[in-house]
N, C-alpha and C. Protein backbone atom coordinates (compact mmCIF):
# COMPACT_ATOMS: atom_id res chain seq x y z
N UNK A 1 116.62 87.06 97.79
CA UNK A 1 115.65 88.10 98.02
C UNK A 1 116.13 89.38 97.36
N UNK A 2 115.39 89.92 96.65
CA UNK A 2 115.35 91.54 95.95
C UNK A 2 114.56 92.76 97.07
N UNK A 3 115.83 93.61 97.31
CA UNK A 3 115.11 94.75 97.87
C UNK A 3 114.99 95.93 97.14
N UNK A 4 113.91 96.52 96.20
CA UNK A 4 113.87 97.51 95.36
C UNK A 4 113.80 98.74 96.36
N UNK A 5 114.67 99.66 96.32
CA UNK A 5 114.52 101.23 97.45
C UNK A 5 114.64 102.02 96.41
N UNK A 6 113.52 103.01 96.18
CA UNK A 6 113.66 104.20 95.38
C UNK A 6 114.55 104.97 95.16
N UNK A 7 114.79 105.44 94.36
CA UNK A 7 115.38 106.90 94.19
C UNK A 7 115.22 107.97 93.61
N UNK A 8 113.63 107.74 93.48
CA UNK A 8 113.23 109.39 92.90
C UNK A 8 113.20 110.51 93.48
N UNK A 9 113.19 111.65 92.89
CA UNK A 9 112.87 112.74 93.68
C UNK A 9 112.95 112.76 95.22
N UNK A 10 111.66 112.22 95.72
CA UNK A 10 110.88 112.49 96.48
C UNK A 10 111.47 111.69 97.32
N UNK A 11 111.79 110.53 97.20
CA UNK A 11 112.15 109.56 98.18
C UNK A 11 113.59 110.06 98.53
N UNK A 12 114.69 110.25 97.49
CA UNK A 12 115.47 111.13 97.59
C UNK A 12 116.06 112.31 98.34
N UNK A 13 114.92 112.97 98.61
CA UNK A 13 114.85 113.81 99.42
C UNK A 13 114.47 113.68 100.36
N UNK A 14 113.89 112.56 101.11
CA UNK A 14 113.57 111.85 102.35
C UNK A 14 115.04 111.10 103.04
N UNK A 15 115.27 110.98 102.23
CA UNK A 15 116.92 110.22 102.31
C UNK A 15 116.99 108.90 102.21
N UNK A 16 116.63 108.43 100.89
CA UNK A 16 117.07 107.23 100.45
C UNK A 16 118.39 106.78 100.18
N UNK A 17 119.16 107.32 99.80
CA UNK A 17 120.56 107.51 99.76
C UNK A 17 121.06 106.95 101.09
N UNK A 18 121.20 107.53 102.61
CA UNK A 18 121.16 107.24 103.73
C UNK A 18 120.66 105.52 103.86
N UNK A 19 119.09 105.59 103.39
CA UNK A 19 118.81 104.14 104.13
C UNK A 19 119.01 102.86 103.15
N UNK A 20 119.79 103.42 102.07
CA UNK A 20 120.80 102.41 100.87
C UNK A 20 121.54 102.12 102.01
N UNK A 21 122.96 103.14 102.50
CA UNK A 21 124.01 103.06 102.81
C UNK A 21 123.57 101.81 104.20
N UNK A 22 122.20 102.21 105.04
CA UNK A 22 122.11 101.64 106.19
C UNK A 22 122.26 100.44 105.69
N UNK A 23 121.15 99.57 104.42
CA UNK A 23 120.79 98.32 104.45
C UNK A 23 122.13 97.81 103.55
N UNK A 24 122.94 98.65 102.98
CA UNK A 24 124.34 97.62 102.88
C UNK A 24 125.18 97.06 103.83
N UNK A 25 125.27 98.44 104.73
CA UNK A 25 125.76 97.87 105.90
C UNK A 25 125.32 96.67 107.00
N UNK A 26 124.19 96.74 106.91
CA UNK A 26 123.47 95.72 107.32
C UNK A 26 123.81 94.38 106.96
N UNK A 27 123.32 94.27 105.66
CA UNK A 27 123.23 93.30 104.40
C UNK A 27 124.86 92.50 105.03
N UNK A 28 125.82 93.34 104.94
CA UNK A 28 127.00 92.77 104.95
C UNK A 28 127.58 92.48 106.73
N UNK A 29 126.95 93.15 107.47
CA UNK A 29 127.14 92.87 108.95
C UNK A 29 126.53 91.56 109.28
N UNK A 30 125.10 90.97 108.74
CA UNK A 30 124.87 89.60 109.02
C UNK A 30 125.44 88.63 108.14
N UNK A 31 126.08 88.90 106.95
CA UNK A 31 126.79 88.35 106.10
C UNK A 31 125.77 87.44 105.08
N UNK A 32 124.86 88.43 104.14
CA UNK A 32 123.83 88.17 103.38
C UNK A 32 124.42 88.23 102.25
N UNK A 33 125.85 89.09 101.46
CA UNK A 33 125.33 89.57 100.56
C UNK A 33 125.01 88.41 99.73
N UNK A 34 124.88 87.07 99.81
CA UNK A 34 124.94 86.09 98.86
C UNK A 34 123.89 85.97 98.71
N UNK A 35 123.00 86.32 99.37
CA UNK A 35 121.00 86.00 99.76
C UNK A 35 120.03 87.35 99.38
N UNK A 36 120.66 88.46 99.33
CA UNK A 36 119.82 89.27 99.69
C UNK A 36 120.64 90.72 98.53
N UNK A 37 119.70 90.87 96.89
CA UNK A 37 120.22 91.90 96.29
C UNK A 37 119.59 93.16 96.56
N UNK A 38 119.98 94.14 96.23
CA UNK A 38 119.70 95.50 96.05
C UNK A 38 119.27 96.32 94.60
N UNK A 39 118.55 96.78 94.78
CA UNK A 39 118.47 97.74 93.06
C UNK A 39 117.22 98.63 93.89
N UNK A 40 117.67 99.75 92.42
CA UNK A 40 117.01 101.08 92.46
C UNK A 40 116.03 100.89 91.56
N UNK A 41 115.32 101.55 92.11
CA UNK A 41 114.08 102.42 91.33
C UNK A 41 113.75 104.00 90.99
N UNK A 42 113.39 104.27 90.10
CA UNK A 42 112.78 105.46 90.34
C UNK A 42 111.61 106.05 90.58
N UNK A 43 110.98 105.18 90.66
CA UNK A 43 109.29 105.70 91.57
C UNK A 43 108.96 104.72 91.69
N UNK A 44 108.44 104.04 92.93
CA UNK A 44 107.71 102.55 93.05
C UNK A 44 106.03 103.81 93.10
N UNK A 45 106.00 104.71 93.10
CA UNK A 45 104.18 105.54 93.19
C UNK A 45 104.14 105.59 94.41
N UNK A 46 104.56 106.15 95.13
CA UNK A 46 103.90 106.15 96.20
C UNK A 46 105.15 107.06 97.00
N UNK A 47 105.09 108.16 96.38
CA UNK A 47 105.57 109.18 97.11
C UNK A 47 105.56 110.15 98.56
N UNK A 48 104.37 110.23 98.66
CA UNK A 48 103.92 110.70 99.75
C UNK A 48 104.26 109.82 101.22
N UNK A 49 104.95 109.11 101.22
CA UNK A 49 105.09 108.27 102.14
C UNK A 49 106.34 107.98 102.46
N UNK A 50 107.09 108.85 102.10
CA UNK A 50 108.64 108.72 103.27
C UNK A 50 109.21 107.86 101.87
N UNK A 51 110.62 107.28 102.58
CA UNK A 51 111.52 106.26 101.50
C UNK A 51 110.61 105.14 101.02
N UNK A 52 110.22 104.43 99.81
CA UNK A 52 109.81 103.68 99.40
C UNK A 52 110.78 102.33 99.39
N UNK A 53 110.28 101.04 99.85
CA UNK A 53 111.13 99.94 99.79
C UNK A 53 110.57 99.15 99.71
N UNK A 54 110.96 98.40 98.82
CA UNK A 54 109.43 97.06 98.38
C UNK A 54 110.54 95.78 98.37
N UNK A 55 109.51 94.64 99.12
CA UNK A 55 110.37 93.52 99.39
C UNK A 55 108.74 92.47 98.87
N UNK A 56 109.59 91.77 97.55
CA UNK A 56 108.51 90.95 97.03
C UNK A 56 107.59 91.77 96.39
N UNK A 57 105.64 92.08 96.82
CA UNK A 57 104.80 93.18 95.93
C UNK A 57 104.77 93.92 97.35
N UNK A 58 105.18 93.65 98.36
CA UNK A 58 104.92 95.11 99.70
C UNK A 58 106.03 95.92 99.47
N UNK A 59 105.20 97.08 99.95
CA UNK A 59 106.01 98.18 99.67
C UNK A 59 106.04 99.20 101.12
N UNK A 60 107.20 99.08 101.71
CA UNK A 60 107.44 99.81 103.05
C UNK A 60 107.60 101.04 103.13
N UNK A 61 107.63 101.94 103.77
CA UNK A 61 107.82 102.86 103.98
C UNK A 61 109.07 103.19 105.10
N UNK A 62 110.24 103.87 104.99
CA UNK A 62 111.28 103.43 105.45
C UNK A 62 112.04 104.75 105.82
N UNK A 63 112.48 104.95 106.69
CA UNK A 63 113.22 106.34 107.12
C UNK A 63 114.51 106.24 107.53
N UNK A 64 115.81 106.81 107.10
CA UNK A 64 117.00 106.62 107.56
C UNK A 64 116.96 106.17 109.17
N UNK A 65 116.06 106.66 110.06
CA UNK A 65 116.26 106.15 111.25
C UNK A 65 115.50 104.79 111.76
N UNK A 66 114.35 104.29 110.89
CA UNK A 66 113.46 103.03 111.31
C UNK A 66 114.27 101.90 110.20
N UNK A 67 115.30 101.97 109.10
CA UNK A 67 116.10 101.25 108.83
C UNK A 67 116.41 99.65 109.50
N UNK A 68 116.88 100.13 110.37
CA UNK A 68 117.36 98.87 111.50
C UNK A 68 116.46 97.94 111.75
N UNK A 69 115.23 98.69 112.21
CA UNK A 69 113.89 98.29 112.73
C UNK A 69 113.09 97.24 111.04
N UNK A 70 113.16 98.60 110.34
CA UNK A 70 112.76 97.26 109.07
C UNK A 70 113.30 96.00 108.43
N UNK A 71 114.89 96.22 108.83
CA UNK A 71 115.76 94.72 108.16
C UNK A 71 115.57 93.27 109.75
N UNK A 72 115.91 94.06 110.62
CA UNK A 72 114.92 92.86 111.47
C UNK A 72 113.66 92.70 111.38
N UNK A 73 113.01 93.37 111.18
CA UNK A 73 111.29 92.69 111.27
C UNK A 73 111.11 92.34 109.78
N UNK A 74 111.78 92.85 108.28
CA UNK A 74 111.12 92.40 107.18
C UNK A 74 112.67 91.61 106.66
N UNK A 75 113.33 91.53 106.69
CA UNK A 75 114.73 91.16 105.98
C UNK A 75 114.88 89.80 106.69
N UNK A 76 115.42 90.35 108.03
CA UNK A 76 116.14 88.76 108.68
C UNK A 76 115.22 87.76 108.81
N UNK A 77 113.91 88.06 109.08
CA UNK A 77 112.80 86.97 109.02
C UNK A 77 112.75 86.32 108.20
N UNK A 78 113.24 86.97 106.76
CA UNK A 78 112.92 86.34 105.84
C UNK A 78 113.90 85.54 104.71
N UNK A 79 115.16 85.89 105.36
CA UNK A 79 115.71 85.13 105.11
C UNK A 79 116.68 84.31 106.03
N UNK A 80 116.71 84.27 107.28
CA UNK A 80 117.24 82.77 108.34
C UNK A 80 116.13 82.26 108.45
């Protein structure tokens, strides 16, 4: 599985940086990294909407603090 998380501007300044750091930690606390890559973007379009994180063609909307909340409901589902 590919998780694209922005890093433009905008998302940037929402703190994408932060909800990188969360979903590595994550990534490596259930012991994914073999299942589950990471890469940047710089604008998935859709700025106005908090951190951008697209898994597959959806594209989440993601906040250093709902992090947690998105790798269990969109991550671990989808890959155990």
């Amino acid at each position: 599985m590919t998780i694209t998380i922005c890093i433009g501007s905008s998302c940037h300044l929402k703190g994408s940086r932060e909800v990188i750091r969360n979903l590595e930690e994550l990534v490596e606390r259930n012991g994914l990294q073999n299942k589950v890559e990471m890469e940047g973007s710089f604008c998935l379009n859709q700025c106005v909407k908090g951190v951008c994180v697209k898994i597959e063609d959806q594209i989440y909307s993601v906040t250093p603090s709902t992090t947690e909340e998105f790798f269990k409901n969109e991550v671990l589902t989808r890959v155990k």
